[in-house]
N, C-alpha and C. Protein backbone atom coordinates (compact mmCIF):
# COMPACT_ATOMS: atom_id res chain seq x y z
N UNK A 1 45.02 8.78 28.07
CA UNK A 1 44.85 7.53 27.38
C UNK A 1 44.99 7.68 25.86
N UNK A 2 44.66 8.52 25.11
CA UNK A 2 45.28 9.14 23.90
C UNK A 2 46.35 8.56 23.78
N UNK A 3 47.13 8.82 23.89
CA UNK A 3 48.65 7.99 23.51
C UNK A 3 48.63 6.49 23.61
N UNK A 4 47.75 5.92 23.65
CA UNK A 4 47.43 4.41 23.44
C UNK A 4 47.20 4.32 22.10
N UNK A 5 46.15 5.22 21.39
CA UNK A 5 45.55 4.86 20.00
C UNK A 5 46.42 4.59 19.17
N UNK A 6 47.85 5.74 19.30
CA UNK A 6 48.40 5.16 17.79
C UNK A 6 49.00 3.99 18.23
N UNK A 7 49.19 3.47 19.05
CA UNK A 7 50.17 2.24 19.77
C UNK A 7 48.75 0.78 19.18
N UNK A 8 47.67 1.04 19.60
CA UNK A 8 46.41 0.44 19.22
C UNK A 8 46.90 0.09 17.92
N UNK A 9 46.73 1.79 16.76
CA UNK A 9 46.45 1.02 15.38
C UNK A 9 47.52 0.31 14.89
N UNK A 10 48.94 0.75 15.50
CA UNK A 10 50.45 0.07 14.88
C UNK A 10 50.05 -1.21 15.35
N UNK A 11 49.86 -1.72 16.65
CA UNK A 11 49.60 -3.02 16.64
C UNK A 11 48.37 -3.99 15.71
N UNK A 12 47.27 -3.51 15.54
CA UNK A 12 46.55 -4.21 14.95
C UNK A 12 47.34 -3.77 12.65
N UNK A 13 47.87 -3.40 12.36
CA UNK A 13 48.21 -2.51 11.25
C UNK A 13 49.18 -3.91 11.09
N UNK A 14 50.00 -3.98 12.33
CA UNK A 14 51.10 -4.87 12.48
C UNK A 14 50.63 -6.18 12.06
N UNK A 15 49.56 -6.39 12.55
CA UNK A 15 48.68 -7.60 12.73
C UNK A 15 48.59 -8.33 11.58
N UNK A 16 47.66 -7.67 11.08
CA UNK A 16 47.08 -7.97 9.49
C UNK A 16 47.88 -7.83 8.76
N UNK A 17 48.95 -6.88 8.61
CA UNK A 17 50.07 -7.24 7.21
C UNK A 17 51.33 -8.33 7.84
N UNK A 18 51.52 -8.77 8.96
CA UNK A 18 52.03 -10.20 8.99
C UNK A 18 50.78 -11.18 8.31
N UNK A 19 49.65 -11.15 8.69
CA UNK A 19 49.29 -12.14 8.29
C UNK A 19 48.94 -12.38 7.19
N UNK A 20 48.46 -11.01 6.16
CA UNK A 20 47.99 -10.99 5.05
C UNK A 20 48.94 -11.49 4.32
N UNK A 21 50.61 -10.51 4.47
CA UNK A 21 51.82 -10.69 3.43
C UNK A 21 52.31 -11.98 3.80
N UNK A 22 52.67 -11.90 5.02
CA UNK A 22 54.22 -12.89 5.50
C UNK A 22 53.09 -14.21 6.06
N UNK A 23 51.56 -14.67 6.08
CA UNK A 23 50.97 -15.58 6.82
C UNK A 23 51.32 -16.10 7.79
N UNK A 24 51.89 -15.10 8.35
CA UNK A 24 52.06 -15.42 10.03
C UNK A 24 51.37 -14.50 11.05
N UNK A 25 50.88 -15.64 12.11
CA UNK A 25 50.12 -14.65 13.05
C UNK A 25 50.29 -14.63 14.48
N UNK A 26 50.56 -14.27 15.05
CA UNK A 26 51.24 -13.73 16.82
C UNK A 26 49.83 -13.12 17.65
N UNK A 27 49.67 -14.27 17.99
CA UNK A 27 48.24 -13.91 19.35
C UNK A 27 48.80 -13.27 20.24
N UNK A 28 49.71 -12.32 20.08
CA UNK A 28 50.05 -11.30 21.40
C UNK A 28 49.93 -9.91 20.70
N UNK A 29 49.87 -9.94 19.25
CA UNK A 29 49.26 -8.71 18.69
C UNK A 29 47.89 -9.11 18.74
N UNK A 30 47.06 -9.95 18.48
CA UNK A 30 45.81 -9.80 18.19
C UNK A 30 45.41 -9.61 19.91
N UNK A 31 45.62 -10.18 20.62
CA UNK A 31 45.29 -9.67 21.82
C UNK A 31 45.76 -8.35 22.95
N UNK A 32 46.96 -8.15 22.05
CA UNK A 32 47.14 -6.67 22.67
C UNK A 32 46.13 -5.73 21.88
N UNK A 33 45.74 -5.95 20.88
CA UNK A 33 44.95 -4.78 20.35
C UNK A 33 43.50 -4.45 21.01
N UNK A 34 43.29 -6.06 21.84
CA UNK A 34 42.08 -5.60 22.55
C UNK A 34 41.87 -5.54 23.61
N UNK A 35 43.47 -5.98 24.70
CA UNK A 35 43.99 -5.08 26.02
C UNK A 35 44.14 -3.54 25.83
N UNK A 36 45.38 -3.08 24.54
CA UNK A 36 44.83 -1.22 24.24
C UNK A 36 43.36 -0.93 24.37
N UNK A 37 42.69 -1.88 23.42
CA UNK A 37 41.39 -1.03 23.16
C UNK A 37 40.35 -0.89 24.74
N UNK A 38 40.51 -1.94 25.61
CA UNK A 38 39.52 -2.56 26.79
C UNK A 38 40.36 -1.23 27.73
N UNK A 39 41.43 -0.76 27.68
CA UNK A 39 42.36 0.27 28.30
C UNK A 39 42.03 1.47 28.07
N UNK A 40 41.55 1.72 26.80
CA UNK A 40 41.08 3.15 26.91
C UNK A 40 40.32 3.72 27.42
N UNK A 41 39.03 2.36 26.89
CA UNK A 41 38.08 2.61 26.80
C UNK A 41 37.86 2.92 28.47
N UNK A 42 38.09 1.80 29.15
CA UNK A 42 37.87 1.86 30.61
C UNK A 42 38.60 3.02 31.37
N UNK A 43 40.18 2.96 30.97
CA UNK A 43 40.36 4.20 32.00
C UNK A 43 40.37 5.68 31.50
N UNK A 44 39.42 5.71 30.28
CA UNK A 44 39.14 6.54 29.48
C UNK A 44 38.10 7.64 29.81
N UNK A 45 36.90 6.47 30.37
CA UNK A 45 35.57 7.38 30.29
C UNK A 45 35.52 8.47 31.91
N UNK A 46 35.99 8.24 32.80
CA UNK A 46 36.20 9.13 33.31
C UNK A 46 36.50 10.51 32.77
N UNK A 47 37.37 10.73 32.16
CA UNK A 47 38.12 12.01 31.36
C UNK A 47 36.98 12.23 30.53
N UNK A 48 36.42 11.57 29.69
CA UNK A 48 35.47 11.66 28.88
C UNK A 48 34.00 12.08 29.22
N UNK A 49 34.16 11.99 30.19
CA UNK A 49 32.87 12.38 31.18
C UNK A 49 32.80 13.60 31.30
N UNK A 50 33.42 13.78 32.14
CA UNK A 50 34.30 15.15 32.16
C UNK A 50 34.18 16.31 31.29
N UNK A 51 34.96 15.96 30.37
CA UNK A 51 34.59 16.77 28.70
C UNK A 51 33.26 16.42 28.49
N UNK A 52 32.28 15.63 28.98
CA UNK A 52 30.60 16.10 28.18
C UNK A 52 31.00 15.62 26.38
N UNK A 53 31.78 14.12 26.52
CA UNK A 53 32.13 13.68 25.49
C UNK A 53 31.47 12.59 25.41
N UNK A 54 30.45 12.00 26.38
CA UNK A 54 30.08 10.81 26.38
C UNK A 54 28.63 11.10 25.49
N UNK A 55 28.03 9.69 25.15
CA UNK A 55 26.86 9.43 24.69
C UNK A 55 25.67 9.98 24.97
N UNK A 56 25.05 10.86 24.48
CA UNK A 56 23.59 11.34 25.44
C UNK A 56 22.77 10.69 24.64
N UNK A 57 21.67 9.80 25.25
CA UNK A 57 20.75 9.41 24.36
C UNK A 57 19.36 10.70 24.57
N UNK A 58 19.05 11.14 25.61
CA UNK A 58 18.39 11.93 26.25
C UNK A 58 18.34 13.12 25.06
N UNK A 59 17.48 13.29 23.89
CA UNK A 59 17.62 14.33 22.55
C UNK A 59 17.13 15.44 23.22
N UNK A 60 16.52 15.47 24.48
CA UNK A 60 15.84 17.16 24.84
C UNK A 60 16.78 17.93 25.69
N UNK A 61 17.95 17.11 26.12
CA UNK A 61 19.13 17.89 26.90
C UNK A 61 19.60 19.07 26.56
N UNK A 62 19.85 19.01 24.91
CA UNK A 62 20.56 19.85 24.16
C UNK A 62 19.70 21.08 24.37
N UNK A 63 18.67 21.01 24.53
CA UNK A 63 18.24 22.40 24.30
C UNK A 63 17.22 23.09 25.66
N UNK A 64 17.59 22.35 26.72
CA UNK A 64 17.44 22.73 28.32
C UNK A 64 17.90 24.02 28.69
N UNK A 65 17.29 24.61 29.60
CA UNK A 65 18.24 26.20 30.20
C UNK A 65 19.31 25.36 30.88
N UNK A 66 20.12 25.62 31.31
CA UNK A 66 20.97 24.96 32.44
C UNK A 66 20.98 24.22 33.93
N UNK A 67 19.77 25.21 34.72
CA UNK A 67 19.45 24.36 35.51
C UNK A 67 19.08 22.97 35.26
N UNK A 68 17.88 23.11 34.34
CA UNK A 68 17.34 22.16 33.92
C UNK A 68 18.34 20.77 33.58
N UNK A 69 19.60 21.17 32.90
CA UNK A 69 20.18 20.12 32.61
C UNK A 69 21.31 19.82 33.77
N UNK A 70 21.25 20.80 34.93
CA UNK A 70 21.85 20.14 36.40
C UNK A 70 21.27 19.55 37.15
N UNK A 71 19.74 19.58 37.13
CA UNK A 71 18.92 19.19 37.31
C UNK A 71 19.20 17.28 37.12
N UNK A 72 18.86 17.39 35.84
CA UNK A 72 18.86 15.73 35.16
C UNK A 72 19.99 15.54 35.71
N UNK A 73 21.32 16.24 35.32
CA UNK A 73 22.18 15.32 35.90
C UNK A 73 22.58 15.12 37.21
N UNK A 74 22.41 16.06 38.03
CA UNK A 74 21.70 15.54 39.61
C UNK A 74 21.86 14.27 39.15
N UNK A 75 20.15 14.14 39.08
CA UNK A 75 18.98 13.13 39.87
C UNK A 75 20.13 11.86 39.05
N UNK A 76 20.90 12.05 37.81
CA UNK A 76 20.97 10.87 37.09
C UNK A 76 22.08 10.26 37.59
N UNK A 77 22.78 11.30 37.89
CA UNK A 77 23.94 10.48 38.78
C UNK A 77 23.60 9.61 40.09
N UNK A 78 22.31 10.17 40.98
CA UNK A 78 22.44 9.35 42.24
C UNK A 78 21.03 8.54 41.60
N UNK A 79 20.36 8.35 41.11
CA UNK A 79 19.36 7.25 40.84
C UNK A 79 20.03 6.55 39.44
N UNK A 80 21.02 6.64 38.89
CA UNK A 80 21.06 5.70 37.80
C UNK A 80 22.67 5.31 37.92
N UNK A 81 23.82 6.12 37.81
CA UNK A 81 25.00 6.08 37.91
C UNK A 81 25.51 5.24 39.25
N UNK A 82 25.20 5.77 40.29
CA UNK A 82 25.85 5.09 41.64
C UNK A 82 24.83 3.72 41.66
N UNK A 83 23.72 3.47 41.50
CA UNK A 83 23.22 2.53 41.52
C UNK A 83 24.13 0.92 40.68
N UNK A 84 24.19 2.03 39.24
CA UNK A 84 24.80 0.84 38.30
C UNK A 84 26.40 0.63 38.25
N UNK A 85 27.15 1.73 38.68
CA UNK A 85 28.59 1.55 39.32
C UNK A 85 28.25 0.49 40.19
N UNK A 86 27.88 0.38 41.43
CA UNK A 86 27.75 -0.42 42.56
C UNK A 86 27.26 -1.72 42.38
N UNK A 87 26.39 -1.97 41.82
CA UNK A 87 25.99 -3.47 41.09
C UNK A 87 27.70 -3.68 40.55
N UNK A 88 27.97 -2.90 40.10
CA UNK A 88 29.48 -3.45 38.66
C UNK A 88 30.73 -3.77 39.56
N UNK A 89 30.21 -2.79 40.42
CA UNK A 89 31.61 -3.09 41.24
C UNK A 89 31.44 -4.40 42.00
N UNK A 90 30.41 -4.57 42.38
CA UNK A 90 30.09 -5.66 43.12
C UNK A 90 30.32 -6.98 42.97
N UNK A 91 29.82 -6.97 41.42
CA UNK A 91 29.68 -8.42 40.54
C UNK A 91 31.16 -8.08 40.19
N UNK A 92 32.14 -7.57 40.05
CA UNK A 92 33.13 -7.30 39.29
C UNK A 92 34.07 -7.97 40.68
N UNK A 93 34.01 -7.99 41.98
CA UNK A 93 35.01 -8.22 43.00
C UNK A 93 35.20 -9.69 42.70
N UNK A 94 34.36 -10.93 42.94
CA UNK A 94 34.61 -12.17 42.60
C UNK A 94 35.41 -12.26 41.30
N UNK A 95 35.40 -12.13 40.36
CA UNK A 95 35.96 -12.56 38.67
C UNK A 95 37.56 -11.54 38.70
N UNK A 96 37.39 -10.48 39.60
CA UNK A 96 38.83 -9.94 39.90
C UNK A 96 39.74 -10.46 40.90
N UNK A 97 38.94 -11.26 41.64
CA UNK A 97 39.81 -11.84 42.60
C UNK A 97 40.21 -12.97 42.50
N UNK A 98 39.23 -13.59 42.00
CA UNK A 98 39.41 -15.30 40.93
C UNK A 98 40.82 -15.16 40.24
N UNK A 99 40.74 -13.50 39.47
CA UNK A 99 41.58 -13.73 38.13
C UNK A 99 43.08 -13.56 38.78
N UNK A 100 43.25 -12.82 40.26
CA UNK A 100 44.40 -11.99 40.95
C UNK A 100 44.94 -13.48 41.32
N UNK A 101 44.01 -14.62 41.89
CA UNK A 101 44.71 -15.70 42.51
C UNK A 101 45.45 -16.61 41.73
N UNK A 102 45.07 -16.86 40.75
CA UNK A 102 45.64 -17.63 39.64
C UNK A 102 46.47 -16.92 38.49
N UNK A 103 46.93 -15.11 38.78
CA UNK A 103 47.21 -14.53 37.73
C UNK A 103 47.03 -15.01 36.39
N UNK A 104 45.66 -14.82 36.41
CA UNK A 104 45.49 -15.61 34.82
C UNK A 104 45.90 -14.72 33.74
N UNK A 105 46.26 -15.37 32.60
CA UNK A 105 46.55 -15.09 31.57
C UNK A 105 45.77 -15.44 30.51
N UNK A 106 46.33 -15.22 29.29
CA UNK A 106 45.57 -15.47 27.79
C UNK A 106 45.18 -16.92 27.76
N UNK A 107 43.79 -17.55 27.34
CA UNK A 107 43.64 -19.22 27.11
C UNK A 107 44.80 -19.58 26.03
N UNK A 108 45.31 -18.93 25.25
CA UNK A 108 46.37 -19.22 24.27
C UNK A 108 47.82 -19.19 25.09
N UNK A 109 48.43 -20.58 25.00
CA UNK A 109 49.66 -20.97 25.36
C UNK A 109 50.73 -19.49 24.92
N UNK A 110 50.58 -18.67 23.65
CA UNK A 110 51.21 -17.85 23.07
C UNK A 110 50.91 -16.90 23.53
N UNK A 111 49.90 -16.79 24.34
CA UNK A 111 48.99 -15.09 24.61
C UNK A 111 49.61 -14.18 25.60
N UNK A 112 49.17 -13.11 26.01
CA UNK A 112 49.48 -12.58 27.21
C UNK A 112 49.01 -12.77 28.57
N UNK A 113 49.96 -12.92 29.16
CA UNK A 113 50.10 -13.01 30.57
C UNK A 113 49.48 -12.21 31.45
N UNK A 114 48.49 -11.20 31.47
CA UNK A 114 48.37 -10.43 32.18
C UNK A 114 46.78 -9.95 31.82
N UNK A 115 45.95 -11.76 32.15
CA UNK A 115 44.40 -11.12 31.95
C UNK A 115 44.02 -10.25 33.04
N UNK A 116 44.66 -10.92 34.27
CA UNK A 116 44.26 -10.17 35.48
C UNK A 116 44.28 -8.80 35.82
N UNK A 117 45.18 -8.14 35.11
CA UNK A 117 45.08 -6.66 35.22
C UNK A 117 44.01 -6.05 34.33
N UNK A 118 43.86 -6.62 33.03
CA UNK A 118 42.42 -6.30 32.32
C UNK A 118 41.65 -6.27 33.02
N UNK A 119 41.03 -6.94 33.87
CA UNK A 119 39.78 -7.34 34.89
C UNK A 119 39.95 -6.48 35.69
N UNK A 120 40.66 -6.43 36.43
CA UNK A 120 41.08 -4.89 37.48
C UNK A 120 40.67 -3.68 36.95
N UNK A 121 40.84 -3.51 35.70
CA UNK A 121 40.48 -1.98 35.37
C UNK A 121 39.26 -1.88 35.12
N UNK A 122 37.90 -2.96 35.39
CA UNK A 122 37.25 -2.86 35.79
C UNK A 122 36.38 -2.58 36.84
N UNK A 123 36.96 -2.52 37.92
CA UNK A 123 36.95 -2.14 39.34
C UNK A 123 37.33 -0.78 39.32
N UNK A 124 38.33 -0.36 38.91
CA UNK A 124 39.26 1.13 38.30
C UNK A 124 38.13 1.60 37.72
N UNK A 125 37.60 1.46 36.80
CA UNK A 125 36.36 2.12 35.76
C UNK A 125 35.42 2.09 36.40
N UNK A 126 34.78 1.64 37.70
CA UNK A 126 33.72 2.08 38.29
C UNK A 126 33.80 2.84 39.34
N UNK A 127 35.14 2.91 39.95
CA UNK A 127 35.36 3.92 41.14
C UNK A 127 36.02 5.52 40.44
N UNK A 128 36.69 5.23 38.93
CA UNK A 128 36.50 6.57 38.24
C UNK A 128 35.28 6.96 38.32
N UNK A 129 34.34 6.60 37.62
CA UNK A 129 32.89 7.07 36.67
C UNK A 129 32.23 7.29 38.23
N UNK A 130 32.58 6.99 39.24
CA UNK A 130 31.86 7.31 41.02
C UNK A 130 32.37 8.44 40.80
N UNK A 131 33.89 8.98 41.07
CA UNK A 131 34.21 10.15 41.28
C UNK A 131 33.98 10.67 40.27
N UNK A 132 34.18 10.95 39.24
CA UNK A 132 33.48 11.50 38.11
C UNK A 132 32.33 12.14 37.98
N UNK A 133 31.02 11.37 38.33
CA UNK A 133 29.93 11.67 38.84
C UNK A 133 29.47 12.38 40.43
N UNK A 134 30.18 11.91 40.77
CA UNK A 134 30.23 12.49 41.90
C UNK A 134 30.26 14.52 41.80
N UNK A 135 31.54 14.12 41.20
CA UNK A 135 32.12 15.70 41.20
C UNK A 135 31.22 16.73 40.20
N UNK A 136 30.31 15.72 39.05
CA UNK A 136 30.00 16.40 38.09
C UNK A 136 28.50 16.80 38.92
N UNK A 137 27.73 15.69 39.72
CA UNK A 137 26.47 16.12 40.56
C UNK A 137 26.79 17.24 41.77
N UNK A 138 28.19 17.25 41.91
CA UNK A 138 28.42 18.34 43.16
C UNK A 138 28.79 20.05 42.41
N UNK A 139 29.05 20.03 40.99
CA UNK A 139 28.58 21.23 40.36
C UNK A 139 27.25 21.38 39.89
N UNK A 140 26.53 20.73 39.60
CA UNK A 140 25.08 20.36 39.40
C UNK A 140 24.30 21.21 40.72
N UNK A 141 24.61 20.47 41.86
CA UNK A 141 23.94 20.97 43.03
C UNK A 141 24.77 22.57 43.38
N UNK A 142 25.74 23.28 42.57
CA UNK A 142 26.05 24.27 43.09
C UNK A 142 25.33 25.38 42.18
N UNK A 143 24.87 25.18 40.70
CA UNK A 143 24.64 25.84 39.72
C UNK A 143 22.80 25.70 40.44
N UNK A 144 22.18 24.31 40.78
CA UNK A 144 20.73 24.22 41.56
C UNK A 144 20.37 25.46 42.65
N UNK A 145 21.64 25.43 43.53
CA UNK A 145 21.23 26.62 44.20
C UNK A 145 21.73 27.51 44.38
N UNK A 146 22.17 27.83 42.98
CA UNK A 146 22.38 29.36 43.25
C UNK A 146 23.74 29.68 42.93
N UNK A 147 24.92 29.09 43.52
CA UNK A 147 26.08 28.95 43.99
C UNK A 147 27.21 28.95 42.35
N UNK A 148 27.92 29.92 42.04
CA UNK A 148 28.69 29.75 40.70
C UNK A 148 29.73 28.35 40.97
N UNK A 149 29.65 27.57 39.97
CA UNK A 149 30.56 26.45 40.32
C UNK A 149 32.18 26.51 40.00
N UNK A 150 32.94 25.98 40.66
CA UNK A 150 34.41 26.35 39.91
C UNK A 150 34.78 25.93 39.12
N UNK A 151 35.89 26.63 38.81
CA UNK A 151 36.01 26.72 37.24
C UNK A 151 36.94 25.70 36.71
N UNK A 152 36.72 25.18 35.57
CA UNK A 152 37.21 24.05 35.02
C UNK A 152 38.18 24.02 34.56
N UNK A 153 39.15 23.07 33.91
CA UNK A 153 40.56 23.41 33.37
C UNK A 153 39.88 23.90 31.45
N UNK A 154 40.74 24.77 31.43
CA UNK A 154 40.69 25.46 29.59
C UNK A 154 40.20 24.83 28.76
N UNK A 155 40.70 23.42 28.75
CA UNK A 155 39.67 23.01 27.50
C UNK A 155 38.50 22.11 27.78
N UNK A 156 37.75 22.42 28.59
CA UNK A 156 37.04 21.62 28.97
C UNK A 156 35.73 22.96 29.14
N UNK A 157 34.40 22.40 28.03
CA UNK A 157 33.25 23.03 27.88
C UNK A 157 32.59 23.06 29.25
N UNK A 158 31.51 24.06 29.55
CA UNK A 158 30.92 24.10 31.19
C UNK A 158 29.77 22.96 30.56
N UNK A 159 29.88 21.79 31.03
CA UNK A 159 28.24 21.31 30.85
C UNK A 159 27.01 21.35 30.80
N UNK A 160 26.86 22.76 31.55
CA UNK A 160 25.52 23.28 31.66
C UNK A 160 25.72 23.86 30.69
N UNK A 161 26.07 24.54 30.03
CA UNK A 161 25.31 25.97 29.19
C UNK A 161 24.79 25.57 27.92
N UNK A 162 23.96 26.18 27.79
CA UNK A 162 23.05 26.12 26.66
C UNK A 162 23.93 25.59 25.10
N UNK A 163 23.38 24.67 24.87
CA UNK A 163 23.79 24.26 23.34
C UNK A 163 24.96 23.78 23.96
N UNK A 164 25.69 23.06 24.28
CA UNK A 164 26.75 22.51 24.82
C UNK A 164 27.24 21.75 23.65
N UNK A 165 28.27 21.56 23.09
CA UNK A 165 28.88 21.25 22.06
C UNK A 165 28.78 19.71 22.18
N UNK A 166 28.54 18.63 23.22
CA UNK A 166 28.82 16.94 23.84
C UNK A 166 27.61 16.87 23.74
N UNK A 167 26.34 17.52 23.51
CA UNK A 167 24.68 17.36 23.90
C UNK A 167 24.72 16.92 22.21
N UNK A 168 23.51 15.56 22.68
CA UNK A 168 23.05 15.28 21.24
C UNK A 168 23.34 14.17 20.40
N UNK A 169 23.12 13.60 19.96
CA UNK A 169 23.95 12.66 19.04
C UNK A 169 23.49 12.73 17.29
């Protein structure tokens, strides 16, 4: 998803110096900039997960032995994650299927055509962040008992180990 951003800032960059210089403005840049941005973000955090790039609000993680922090993320994936995926996905099937029947588009006569796939990658972003979690509680439960977990692709930090570079904010 990286290769969206610079496409992101040229469009919004695009944006504002039509409108600033030339006072003209094209609601298919201002709204593509926040189809890129709703795009990353969503089919983003999977990957981001992954890398131990996401948000920890949790300040005592950082400095857990490792079990300890396979532990939390265990329990956090099946009491907090699958719980709140599943609500999302849930409430998310009506307003995606609403949007699939009428292929809705932008409320602007000028806008883009293609709200309905925005809405979809909402459905997409909760069955990532499932497998995601999934896979990240099934090294969790291998490091719990005992079991060395396999090994990750190169650039990607082990989540457990101590001082983890993603722990913290």
């Amino acid at each position: 998803m990286k290769w969206l951003l610079p496409i992101l800032v040229v469009s919004i960059a695009f944006g504002v110096i039509a409108l600033s210089i030339f006072g003209q403005a094209w609601t298919k840049f201002d709204e593509s900039a926040i189809y890129f941005h709703a795009t990353i973000i969503l089919l983003g955090s999977g990957a981001t997960l992954l890398a131990g790039k996401h948000v920890r609000v949790d300040i005592f993680h950082a400095n857990m032995p490792p079990k300890s922090k396979a532990l939390v993320d265990f329990f956090g994936f099946y009491a907090l994650m699958i719980p709140f995926c599943l609500v999302l996905l849930w409430n998310a099937q009506s307003f995606v299927a609403l949007s699939w029947s009428s292929f809705e588009g932008s409320a602007e006569s000028d806008g883009i055509k293609g709200l309905f796939i925005l809405k979809t990658f909402v459905s997409i972003f909760t069955l990532m962040m499932l497998s995601q979690g999934l896979s990240l509680a099934g090294r969790a439960a291998l490091l719990i008992g005992g079991a060395p977990p396999p090994p990750l692709p190169p650039n990607i930090e082990d989540p457990f180990a101590k001082n983890h570079a993603g722990d913290g904010l």
